[in-house]
C-alpha atoms as a PDB file:
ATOM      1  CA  UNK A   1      98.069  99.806  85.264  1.00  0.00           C
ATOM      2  CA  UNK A   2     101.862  99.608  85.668  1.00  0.00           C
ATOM      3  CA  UNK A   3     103.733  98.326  89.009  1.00  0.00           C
ATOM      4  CA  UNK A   4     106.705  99.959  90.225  1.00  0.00           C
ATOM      5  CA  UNK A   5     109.693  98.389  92.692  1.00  0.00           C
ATOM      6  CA  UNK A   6     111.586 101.370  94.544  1.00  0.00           C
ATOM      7  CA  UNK A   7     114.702  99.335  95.299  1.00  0.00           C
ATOM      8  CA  UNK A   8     116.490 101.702  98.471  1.00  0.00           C
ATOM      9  CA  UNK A   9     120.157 101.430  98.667  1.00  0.00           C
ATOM     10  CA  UNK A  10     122.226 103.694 101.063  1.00  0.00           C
ATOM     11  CA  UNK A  11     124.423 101.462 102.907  1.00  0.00           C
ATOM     12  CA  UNK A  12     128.347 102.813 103.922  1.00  0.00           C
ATOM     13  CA  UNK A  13     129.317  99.185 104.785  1.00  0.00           C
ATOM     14  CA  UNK A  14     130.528 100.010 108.741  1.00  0.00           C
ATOM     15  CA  UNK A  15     129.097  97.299 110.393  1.00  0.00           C
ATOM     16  CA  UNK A  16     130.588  95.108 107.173  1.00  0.00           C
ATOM     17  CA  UNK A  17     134.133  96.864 108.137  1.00  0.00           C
ATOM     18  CA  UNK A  18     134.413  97.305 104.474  1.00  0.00           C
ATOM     19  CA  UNK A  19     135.236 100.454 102.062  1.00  0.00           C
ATOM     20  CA  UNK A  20     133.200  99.842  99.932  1.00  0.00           C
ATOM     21  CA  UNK A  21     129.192 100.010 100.650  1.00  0.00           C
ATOM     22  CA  UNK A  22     128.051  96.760 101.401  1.00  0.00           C
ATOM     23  CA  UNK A  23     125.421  96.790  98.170  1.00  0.00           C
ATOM     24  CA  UNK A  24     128.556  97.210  95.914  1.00  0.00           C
ATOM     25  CA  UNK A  25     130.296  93.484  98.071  1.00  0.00           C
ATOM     26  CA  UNK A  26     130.490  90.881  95.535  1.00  0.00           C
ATOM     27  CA  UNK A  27     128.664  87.434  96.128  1.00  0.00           C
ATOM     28  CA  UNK A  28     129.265  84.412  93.854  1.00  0.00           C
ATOM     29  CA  UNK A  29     130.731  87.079  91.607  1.00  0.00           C
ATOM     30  CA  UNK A  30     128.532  89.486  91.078  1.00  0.00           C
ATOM     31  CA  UNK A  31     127.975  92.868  93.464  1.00  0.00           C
ATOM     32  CA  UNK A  32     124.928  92.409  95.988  1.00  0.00           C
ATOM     33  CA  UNK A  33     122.614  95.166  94.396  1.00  0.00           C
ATOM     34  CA  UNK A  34     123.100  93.627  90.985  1.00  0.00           C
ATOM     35  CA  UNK A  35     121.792  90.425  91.844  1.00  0.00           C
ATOM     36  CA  UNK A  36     118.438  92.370  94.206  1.00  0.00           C
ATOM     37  CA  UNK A  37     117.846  93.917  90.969  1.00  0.00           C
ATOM     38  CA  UNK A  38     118.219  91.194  88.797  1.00  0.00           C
ATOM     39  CA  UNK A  39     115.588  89.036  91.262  1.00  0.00           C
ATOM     40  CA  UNK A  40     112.642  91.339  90.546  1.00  0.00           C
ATOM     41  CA  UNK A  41     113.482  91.491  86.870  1.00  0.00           C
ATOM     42  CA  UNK A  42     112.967  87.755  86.677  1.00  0.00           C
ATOM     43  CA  UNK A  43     109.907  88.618  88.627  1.00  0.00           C
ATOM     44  CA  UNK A  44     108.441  90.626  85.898  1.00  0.00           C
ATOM     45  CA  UNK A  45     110.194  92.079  83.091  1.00  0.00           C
ATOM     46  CA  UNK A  46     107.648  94.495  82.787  1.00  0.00           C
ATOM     47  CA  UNK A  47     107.841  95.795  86.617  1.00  0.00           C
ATOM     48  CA  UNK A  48     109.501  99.246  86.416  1.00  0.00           C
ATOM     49  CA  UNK A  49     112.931  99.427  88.703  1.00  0.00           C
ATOM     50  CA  UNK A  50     113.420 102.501  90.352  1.00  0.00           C
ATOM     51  CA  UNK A  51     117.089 102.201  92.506  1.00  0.00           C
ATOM     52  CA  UNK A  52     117.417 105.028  94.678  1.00  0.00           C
ATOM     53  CA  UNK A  53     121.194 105.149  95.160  1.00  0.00           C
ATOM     54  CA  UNK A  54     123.135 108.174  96.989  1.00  0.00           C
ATOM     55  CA  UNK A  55     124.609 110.812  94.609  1.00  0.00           C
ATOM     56  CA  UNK A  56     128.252 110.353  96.108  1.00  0.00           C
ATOM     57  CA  UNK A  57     128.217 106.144  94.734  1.00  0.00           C
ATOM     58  CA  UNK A  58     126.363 106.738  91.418  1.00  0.00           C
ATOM     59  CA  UNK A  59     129.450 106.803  89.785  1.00  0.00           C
ATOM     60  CA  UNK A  60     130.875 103.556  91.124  1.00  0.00           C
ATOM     61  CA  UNK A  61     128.152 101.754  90.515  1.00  0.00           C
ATOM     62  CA  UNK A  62     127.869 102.853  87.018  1.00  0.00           C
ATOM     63  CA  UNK A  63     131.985 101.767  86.776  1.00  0.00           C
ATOM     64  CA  UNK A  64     130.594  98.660  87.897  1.00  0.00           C
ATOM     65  CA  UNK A  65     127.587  98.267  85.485  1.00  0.00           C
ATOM     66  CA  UNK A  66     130.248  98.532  83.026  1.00  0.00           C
ATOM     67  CA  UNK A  67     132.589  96.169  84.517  1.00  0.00           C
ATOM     68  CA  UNK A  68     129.656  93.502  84.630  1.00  0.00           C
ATOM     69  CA  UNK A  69     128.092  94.650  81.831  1.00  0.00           C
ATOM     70  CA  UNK A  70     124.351  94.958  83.852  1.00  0.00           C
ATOM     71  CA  UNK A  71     122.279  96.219  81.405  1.00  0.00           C
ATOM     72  CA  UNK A  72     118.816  95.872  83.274  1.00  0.00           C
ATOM     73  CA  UNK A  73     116.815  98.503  82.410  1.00  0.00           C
ATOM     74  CA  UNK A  74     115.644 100.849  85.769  1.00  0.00           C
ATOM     75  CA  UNK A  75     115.673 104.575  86.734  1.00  0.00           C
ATOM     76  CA  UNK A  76     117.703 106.063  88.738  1.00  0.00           C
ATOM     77  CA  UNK A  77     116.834 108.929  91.859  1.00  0.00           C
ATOM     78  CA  UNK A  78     118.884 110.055  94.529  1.00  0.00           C
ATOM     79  CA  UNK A  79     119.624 108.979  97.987  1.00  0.00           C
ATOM     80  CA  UNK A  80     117.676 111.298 100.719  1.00  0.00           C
ATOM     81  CA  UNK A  81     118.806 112.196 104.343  1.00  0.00           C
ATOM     82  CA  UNK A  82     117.249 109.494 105.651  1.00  0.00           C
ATOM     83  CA  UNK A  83     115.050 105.864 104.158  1.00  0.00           C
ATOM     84  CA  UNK A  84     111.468 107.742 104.276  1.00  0.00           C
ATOM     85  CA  UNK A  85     113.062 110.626 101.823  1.00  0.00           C
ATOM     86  CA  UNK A  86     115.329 108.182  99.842  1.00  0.00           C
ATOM     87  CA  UNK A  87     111.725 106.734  99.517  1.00  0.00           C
ATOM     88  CA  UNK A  88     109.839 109.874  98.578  1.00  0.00           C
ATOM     89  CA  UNK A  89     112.408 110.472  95.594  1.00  0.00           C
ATOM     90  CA  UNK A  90     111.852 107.117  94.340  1.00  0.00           C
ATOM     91  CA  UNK A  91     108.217 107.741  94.564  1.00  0.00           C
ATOM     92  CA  UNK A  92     109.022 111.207  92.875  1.00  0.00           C
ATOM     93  CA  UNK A  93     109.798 109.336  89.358  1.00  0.00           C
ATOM     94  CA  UNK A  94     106.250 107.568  89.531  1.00  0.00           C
ATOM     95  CA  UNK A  95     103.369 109.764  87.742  1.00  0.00           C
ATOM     96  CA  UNK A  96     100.841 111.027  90.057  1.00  0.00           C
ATOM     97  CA  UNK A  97      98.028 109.876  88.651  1.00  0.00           C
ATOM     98  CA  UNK A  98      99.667 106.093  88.113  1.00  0.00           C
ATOM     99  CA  UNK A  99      97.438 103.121  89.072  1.00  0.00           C
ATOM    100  CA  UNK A 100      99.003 100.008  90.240  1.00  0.00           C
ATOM    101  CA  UNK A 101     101.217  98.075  93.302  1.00  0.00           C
ATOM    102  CA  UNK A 102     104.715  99.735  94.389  1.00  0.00           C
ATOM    103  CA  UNK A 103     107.173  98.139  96.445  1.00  0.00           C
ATOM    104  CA  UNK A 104     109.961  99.150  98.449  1.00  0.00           C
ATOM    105  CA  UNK A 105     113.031  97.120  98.919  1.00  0.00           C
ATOM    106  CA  UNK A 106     116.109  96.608 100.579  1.00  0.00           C
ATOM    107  CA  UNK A 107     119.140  96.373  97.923  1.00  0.00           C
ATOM    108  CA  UNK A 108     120.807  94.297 100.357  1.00  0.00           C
ATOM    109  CA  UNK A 109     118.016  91.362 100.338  1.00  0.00           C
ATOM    110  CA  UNK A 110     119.240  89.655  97.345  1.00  0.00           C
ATOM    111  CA  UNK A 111     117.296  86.258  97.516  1.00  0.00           C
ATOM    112  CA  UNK A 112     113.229  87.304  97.907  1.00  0.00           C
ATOM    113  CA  UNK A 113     111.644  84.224  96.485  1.00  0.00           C
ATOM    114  CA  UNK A 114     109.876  84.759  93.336  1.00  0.00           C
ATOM    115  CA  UNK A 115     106.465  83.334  94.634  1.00  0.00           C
ATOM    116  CA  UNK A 116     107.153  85.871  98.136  1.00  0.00           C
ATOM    117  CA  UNK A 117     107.350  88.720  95.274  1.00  0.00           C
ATOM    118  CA  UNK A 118     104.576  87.667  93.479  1.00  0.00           C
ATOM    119  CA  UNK A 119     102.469  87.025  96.695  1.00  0.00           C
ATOM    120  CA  UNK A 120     103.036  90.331  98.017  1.00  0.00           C
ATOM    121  CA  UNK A 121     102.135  92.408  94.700  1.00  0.00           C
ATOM    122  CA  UNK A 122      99.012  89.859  94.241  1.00  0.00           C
ATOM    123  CA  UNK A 123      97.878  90.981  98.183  1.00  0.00           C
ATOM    124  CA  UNK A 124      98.225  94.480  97.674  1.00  0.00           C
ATOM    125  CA  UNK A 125      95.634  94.644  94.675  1.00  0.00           C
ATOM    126  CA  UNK A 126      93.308  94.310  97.542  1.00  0.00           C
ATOM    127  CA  UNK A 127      94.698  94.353 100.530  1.00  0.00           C
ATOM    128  CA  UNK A 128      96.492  98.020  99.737  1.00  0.00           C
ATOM    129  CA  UNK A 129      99.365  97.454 102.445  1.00  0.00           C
ATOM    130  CA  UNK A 130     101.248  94.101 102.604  1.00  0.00           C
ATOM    131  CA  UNK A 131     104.517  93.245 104.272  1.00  0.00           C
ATOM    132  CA  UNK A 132     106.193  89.611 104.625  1.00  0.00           C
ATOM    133  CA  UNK A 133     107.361  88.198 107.478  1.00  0.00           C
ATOM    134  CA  UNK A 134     108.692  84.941 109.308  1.00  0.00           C
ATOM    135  CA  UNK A 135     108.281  83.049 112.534  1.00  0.00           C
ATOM    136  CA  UNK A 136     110.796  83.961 115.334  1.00  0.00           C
ATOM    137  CA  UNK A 137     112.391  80.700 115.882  1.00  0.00           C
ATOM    138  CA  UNK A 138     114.373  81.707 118.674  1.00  0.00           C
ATOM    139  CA  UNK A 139     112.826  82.723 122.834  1.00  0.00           C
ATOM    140  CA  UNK A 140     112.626  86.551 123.318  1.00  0.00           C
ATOM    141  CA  UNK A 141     114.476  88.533 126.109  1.00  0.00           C
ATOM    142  CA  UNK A 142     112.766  91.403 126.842  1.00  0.00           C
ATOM    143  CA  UNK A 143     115.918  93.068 128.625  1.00  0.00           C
ATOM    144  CA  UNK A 144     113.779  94.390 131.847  1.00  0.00           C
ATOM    145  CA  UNK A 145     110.443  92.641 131.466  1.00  0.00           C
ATOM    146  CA  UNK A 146     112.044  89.072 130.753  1.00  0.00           C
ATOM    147  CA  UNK A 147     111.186  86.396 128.563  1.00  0.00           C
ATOM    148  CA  UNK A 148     108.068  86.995 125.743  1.00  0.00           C
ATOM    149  CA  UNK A 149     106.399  84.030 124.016  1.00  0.00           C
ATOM    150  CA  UNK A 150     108.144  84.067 120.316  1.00  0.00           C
ATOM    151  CA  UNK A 151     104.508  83.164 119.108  1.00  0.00           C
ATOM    152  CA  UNK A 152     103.533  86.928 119.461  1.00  0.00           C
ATOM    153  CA  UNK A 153     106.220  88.633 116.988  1.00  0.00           C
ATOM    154  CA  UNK A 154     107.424  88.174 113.231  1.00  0.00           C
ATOM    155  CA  UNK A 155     110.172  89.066 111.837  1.00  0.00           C
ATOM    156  CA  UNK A 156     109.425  91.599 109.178  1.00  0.00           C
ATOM    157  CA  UNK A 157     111.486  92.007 105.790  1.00  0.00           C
ATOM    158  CA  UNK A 158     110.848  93.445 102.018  1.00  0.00           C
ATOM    159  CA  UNK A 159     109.046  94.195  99.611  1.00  0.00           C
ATOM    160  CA  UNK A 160     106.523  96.087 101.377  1.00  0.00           C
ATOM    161  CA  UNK A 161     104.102  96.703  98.748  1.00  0.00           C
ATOM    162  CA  UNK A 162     101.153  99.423  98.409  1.00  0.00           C
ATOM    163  CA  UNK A 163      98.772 100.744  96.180  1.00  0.00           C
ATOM    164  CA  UNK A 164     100.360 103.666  94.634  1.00  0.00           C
ATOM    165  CA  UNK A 165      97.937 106.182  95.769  1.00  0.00           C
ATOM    166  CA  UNK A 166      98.530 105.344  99.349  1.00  0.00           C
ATOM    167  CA  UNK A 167     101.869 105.136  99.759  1.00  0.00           C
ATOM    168  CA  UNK A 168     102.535 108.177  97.660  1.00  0.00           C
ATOM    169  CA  UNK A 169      99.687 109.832  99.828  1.00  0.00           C
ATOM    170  CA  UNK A 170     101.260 108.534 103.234  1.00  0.00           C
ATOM    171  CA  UNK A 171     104.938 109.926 102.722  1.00  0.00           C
ATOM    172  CA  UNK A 172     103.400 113.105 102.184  1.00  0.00           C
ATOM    173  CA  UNK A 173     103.688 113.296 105.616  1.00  0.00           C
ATOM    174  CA  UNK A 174     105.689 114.791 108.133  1.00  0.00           C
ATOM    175  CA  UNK A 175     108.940 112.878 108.672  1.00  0.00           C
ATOM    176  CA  UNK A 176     108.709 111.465 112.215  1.00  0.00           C
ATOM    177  CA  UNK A 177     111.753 109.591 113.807  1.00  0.00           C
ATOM    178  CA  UNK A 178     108.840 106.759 114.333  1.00  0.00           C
ATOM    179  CA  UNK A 179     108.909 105.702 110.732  1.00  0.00           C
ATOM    180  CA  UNK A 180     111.520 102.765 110.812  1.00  0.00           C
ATOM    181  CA  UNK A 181     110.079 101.045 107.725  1.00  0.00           C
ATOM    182  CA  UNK A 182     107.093 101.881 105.091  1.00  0.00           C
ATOM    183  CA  UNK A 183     104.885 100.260 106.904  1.00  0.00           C
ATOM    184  CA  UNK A 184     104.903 102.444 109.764  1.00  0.00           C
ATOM    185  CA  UNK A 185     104.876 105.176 107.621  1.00  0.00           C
ATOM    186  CA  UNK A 186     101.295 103.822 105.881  1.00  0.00           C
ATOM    187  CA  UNK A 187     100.297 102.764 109.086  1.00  0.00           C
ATOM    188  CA  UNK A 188     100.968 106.113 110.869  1.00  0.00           C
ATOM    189  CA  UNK A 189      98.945 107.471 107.667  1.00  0.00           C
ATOM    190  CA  UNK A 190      96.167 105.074 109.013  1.00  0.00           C
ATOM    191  CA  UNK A 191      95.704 102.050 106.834  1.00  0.00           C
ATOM    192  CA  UNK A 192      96.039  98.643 108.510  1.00  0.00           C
ATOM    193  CA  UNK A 193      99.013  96.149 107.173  1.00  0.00           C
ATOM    194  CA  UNK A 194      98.369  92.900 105.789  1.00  0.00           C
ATOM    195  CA  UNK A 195     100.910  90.169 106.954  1.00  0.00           C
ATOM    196  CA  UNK A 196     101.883  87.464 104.338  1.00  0.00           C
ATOM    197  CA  UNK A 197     104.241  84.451 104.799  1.00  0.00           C
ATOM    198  CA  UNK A 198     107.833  85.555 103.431  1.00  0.00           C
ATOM    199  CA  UNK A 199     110.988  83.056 102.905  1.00  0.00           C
ATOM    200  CA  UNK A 200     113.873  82.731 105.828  1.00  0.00           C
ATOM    201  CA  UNK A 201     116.445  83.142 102.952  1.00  0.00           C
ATOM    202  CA  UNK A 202     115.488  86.752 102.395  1.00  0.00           C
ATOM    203  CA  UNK A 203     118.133  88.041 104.960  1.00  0.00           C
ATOM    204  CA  UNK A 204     119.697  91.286 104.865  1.00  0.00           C
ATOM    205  CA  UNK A 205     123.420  91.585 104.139  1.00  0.00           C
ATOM    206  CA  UNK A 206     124.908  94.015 106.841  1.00  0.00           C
ATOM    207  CA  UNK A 207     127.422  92.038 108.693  1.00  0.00           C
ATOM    208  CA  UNK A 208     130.635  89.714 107.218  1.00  0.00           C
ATOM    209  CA  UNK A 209     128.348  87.101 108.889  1.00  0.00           C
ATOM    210  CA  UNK A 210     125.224  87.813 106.651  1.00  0.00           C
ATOM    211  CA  UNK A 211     127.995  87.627 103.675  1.00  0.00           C
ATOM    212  CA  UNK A 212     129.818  84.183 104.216  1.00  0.00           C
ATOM    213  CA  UNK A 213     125.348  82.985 104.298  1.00  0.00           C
ATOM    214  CA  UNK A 214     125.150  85.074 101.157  1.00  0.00           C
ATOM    215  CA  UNK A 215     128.055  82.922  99.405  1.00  0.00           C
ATOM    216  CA  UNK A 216     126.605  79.963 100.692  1.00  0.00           C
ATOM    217  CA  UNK A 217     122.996  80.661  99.339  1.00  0.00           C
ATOM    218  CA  UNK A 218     124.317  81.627  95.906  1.00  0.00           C
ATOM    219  CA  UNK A 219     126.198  77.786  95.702  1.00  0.00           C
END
């Protein structure tokens, strides 16, 4: 049995108002995607990294491997038209008849806590389709049905992590405009999600906000 992280990584960096994709932005000296990859590494060193990266930034990043000298071993597929095909290339490079737990990340969430990772891969043995997810600490505007009781919602982040089977056997699917993370895509398959507690630091780098928290969580 061998488990598998697909680490997804397509950003352009627009809402970051940078040039240069927003997984390539260094924190505390080191590029964002280096340090998401590093994370799961000191997870496991025997989980298998698969970064799915578009064809048009391979190069830079492998400038940059150089430049940091990142030698952590992974595989590398390339970027689809949208997350759920980025997703099925990744899943492309896993053997059909592999047993195990794959997850899917974002390479923007740098800081998943090691005991989130392992709780998530630990759930799925069983469990077959687990997410993590937060409170929402703050009240809920609905913006024509008013306020909704924060109580009722979670904020959902990554990994998402599935029995191989299933999640290879869910994005066989039909791409549907619906699927806005792999859970909707195994749930739209049919298989319930299991909800586990995740860590508030787990944010996801997209603005020049999320970066200044980034530099302050890597101090």
């Amino acid at each position: 049995m061998t488990d598998y992280i697909i680490i997804v990584a397509g950003g352009k960096g627009l809402r970051m108002g940078s040039d240069i994709p927003k997984q390539f932005l260094p924190i505390g000296g080191k590029p964002v995607l280096m340090r998401t990859i590093e994370r799961f590494h000191h997870f496991s060193e025997a989980l298998q990294i698969i970064l799915v990266l578009p064809k048009a930034q391979q190069t830079y990043w492998h400038e940059l491997c150089g430049q940091y000298q990142f030698d952590v071993p992974y595989m590398l597929a390339d970027g689809g038209e949208t997350r759920f095909h980025s997703v099925q290339h990744g899943l492309a490079l896993i053997p059909d008849d592999a047993q195990g737990v794959v997850g899917v990340h974002d390479g923007v969430r740098p800081f998943p806590a090691i005991d989130v990772i392992r709780r998530c891969y630990d759930t799925a043995r069983t469990a077959k389709a687990v997410i993590p997810v937060t409170p929402v600490v703050e009240t809920l505007r609905h913006i024509t049905e008013g306020t909704k009781p924060r109580g009722d919602y979670r904020l959902v982040q990554t990994p998402q992590t599935f029995d191989i089977q299933l999640l290879k056997a869910a994005n066989r699917q039909p791409f549907s405009e619906a699927f806005t993370d792999d859970a909707s895509v195994v749930e739209s398959y049919g298989h319930a999600i299991t909800m586990v507690e995740g860590n508030r630091e787990n944010i996801k780098i997209t603005t020049p906000f999320d970066l200044a928290i980034a530099e302050t969580l890597c101090r």
